[in-house]
N, C-alpha and C. Protein backbone atom coordinates (compact mmCIF):
# COMPACT_ATOMS: atom_id res chain seq x y z
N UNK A 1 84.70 114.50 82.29
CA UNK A 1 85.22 114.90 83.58
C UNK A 1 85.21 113.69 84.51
N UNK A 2 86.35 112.94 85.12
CA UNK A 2 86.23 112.30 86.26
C UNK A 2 86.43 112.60 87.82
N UNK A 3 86.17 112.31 88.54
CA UNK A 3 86.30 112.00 89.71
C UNK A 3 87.78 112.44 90.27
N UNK A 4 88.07 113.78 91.36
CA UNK A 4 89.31 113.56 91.37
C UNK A 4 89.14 113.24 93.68
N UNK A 5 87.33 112.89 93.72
CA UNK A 5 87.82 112.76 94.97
C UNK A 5 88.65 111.35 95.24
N UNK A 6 88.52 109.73 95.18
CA UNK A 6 89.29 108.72 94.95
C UNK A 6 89.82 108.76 94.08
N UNK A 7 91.05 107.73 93.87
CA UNK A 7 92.16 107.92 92.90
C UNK A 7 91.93 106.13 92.92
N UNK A 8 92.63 105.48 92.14
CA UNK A 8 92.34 104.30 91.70
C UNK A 8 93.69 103.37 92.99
N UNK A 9 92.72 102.21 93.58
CA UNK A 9 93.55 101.78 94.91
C UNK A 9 93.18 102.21 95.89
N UNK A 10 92.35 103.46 96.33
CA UNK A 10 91.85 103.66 97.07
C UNK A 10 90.80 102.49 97.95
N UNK A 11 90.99 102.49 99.48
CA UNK A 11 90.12 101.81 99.91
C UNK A 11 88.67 102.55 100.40
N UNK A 12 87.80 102.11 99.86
CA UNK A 12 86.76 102.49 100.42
C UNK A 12 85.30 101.51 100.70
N UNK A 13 84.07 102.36 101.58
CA UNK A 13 83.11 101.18 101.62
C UNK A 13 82.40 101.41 100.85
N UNK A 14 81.74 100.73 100.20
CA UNK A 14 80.57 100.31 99.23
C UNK A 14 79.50 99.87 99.50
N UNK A 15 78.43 99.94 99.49
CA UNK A 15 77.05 99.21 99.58
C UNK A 15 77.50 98.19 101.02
N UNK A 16 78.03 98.91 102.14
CA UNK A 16 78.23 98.49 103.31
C UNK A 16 79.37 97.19 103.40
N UNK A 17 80.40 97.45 102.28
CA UNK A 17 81.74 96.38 102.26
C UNK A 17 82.67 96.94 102.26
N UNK A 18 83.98 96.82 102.65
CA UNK A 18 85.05 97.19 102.27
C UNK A 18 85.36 96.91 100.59
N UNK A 19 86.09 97.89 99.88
CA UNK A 19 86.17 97.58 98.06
C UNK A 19 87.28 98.47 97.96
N UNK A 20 87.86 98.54 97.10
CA UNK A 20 89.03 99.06 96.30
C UNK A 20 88.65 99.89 94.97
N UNK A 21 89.01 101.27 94.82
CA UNK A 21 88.48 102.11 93.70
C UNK A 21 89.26 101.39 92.34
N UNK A 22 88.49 100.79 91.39
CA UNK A 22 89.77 99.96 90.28
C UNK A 22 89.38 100.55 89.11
N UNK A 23 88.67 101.95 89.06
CA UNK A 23 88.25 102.56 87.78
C UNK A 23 87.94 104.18 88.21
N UNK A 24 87.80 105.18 87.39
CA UNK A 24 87.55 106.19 87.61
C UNK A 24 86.36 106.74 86.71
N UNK A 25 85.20 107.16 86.14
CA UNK A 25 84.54 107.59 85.60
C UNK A 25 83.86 108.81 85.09
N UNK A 26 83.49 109.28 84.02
CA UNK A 26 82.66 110.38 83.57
C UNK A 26 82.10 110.27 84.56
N UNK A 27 81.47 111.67 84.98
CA UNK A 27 80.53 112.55 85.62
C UNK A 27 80.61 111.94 87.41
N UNK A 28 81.30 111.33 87.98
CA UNK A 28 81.64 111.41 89.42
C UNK A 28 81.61 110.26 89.78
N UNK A 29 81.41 109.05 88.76
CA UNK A 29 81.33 107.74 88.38
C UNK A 29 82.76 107.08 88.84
N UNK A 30 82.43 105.70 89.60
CA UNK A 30 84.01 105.02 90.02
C UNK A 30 83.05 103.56 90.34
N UNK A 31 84.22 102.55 89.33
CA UNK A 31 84.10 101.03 89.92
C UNK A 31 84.87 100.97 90.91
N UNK A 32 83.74 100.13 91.58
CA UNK A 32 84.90 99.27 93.15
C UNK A 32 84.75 98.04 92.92
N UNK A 33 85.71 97.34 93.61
CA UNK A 33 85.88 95.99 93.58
C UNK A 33 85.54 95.51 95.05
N UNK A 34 84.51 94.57 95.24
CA UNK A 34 83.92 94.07 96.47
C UNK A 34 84.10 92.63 96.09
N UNK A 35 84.01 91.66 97.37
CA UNK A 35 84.10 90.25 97.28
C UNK A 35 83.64 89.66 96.38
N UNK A 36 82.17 90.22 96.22
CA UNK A 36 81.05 89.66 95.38
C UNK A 36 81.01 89.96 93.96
N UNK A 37 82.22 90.49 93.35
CA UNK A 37 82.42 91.35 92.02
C UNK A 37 82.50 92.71 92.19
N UNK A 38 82.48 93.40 90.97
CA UNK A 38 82.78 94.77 90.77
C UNK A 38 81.22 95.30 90.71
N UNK A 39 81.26 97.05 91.49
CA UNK A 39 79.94 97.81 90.80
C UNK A 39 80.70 98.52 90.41
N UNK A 40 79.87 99.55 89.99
CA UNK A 40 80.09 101.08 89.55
C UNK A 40 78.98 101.94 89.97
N UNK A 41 79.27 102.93 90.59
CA UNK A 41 78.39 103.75 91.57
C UNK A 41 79.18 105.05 90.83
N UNK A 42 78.16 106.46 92.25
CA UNK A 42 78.72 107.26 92.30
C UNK A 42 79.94 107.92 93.37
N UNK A 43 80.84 108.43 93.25
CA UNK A 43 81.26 108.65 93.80
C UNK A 43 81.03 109.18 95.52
N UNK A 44 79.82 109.72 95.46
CA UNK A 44 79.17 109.94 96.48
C UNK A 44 78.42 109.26 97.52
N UNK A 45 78.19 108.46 96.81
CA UNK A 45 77.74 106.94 97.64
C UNK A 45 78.75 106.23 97.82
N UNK A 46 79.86 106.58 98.27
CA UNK A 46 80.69 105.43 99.11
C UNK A 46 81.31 106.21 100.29
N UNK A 47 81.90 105.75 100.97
CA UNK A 47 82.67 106.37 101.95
C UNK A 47 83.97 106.08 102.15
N UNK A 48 84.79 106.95 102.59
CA UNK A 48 86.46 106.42 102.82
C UNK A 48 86.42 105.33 103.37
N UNK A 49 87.72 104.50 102.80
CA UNK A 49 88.27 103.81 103.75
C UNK A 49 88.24 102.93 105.00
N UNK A 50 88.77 104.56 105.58
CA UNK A 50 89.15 104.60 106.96
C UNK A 50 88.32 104.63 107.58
N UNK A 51 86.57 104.62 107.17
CA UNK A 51 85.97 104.31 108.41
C UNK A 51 85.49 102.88 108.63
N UNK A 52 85.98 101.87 107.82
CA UNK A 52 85.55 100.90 108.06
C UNK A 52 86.11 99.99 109.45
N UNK A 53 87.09 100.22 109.97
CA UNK A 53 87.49 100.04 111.35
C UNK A 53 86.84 100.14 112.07
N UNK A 54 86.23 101.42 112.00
CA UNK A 54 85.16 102.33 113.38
C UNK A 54 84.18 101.51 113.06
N UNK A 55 83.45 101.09 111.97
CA UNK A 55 82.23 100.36 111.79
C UNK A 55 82.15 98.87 112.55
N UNK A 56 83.68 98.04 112.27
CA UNK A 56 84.05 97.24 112.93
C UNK A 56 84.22 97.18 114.02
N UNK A 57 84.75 97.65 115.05
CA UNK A 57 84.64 98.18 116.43
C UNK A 57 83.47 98.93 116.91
N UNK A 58 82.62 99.53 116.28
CA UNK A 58 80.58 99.53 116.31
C UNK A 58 79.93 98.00 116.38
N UNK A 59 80.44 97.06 115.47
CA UNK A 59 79.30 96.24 115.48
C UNK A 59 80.35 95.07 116.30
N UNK A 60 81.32 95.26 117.30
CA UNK A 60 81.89 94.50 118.38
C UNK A 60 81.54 94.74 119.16
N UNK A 61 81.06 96.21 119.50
CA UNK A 61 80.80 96.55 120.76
C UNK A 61 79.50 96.02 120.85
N UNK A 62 78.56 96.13 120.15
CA UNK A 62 77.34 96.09 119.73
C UNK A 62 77.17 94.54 120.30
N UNK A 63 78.10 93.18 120.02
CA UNK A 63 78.05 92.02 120.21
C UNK A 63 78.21 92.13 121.53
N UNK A 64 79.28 92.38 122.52
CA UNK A 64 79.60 92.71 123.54
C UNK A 64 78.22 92.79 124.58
N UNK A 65 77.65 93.85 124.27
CA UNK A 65 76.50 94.45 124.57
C UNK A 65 75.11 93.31 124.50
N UNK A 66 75.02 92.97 123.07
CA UNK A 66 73.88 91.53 123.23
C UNK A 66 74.42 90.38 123.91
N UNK A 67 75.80 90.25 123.99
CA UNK A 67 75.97 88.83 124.87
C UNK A 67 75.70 89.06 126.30
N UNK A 68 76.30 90.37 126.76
CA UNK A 68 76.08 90.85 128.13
C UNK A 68 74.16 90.82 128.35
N UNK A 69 73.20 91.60 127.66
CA UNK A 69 72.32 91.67 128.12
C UNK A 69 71.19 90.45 127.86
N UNK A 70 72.12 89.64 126.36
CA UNK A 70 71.12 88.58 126.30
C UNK A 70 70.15 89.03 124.38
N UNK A 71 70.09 90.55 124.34
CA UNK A 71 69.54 90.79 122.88
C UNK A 71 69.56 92.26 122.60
N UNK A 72 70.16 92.92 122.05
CA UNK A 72 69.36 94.02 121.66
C UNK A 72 69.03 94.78 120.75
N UNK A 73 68.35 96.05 120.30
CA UNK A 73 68.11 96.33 119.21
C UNK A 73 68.55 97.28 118.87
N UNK A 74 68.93 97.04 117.66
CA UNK A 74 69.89 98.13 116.87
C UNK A 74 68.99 98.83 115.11
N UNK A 75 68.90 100.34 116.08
CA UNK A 75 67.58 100.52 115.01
C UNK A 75 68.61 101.67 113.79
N UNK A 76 67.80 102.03 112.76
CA UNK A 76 67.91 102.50 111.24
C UNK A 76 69.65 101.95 110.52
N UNK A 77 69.17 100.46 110.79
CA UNK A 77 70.44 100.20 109.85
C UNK A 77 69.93 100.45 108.27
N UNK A 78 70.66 99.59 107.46
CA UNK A 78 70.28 99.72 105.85
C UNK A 78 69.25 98.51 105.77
N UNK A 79 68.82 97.96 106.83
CA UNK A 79 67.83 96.63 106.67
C UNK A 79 66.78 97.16 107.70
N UNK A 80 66.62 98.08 108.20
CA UNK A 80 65.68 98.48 109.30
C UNK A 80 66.60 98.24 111.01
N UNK A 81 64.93 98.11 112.04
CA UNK A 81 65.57 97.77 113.04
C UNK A 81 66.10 96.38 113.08
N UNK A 82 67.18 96.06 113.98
CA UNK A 82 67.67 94.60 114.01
C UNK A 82 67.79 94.10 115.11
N UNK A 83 66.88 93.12 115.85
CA UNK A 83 67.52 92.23 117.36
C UNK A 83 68.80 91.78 117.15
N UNK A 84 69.55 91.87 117.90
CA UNK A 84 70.62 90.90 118.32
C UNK A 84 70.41 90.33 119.30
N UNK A 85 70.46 89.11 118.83
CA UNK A 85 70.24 87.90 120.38
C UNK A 85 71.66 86.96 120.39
N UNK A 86 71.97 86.71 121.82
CA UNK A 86 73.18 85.98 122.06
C UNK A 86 72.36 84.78 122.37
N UNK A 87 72.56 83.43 121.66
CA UNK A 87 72.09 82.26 121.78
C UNK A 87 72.80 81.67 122.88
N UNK A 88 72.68 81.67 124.17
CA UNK A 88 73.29 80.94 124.91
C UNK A 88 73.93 79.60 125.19
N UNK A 89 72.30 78.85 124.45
CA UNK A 89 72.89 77.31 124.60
C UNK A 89 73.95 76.98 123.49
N UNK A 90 73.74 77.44 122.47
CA UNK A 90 74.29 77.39 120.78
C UNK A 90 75.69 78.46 120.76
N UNK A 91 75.63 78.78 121.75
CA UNK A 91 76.72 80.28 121.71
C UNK A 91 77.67 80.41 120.46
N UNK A 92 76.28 81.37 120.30
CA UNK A 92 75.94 81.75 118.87
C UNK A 92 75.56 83.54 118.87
N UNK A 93 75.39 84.36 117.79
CA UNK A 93 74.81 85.89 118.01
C UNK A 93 74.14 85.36 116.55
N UNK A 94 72.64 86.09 116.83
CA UNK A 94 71.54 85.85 115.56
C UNK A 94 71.10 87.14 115.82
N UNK A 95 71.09 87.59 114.47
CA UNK A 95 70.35 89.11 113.73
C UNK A 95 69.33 88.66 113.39
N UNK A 96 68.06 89.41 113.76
CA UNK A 96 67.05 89.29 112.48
C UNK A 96 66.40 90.86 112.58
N UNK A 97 65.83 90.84 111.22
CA UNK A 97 64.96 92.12 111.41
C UNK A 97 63.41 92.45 112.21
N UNK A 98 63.67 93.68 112.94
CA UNK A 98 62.86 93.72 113.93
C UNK A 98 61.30 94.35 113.40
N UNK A 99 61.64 95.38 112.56
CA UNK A 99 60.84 96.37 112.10
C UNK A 99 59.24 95.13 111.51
N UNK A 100 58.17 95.79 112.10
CA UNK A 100 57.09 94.76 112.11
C UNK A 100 56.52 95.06 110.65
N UNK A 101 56.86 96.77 110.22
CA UNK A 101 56.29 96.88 108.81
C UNK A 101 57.02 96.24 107.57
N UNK A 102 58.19 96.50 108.31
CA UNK A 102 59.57 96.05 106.82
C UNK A 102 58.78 94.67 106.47
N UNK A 103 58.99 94.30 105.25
CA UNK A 103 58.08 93.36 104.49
C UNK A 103 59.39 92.00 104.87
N UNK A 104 60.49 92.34 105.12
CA UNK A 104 61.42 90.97 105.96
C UNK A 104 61.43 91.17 107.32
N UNK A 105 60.25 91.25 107.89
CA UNK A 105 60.89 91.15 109.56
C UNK A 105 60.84 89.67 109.48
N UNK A 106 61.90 88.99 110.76
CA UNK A 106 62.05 88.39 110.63
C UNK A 106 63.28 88.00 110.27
N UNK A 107 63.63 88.14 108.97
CA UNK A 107 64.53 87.64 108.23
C UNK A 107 65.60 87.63 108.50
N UNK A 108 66.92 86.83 109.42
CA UNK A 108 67.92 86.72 109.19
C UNK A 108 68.93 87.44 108.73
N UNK A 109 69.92 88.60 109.02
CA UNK A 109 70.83 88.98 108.49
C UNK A 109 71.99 88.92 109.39
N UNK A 110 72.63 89.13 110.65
CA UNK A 110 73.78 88.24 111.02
C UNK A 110 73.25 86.42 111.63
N UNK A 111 74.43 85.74 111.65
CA UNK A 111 74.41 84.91 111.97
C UNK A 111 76.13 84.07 112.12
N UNK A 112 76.46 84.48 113.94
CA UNK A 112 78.10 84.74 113.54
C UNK A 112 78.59 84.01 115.12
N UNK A 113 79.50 83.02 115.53
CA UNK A 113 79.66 82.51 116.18
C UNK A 113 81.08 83.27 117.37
N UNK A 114 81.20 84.43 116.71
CA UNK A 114 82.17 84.98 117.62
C UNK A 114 82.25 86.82 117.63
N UNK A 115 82.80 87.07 118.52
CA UNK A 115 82.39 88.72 118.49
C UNK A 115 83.12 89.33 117.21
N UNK A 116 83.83 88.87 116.78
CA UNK A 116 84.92 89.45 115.40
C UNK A 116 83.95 89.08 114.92
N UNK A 117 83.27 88.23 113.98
CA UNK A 117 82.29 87.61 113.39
C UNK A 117 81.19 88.66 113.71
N UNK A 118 80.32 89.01 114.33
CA UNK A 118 79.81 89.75 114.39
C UNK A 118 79.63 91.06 114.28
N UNK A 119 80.78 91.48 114.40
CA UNK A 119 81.17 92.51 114.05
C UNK A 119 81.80 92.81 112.72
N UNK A 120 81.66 92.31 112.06
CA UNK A 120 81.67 92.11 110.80
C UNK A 120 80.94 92.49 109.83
N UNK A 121 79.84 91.07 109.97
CA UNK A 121 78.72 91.16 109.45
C UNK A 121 77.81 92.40 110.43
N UNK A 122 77.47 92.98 111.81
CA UNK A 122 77.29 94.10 111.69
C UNK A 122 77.40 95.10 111.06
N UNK A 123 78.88 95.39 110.68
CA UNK A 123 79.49 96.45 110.08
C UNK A 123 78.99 97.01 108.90
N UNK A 124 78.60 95.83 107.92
CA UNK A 124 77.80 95.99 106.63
C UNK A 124 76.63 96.16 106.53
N UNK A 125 75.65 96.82 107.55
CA UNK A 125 74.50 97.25 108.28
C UNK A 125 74.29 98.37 108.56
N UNK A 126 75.58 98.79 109.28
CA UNK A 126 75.61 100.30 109.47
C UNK A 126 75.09 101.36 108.53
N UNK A 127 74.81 102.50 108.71
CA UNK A 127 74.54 103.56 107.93
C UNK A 127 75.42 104.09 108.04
N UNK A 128 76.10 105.23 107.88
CA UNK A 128 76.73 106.52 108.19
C UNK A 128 77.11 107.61 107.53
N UNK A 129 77.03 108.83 107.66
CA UNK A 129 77.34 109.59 106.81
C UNK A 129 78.73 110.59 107.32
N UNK A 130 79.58 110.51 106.45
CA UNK A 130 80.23 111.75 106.72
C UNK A 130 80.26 113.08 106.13
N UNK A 131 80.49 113.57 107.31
CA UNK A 131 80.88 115.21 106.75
C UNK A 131 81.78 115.70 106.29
């Protein structure tokens, strides 16, 4: 039995990327194709498409917002909570993780010199679920 929610060409997100459905699989099973190579997941763990825009226009506004106030935090992404700080002198936007238990606080995950840029690499952070 495969999968008749994507059909092959379909755009959808993946492990927080935009990917393309390029296989269909037994039991609800579908490869996508992401920058970084192909997975194969379940069908249920990805999401349409079409929301990857909205995710993009989330993590612009989101830049918008840290350049205006200077940093802020953006909590239960897929990496924990995250500062955003607008580097003023460097004008620059730096992510790191905020969460003091997560075993990477600290660690670096955007690092993007323009609000498109940021919103970007935001985007692949997000959580979301649809209904």
């Amino acid at each position: 039995m495969t999968t008749t929610k994507y059909t092959v060409g379909d755009k959808v997100v993946c492990h927080g990327h935009l990917g393309t459905v390029i296989e269909l699989h037994a039991h609800n099973g579908i490869s996508v194709r992401l920058e970084r190579g192909e997975v194969e997941v379940d069908a249920d763990d990805v999401l349409p498409g079409e929301v990857w825009p909205q995710l993009v226009k989330m993590g612009e506004s989101d830049a918008r917002k840290a350049r205006k106030e200077g940093s802020i935090l953006i909590a239960q992404t897929s990496r924990g909570t995250v500062d955003l700080r607008y580097v003023v002198a460097e004008k620059r936007f730096e992510g790191t993780i905020a969460d003091e238990l997560n075993p990477r606080a600290g660690h670096c995950v955007v690092n993007a010199r323009t609000i498109k840029e940021c919103g970007l690499q935001l985007a692949t952070l997000y959580r979301v679920e649809v209904a």
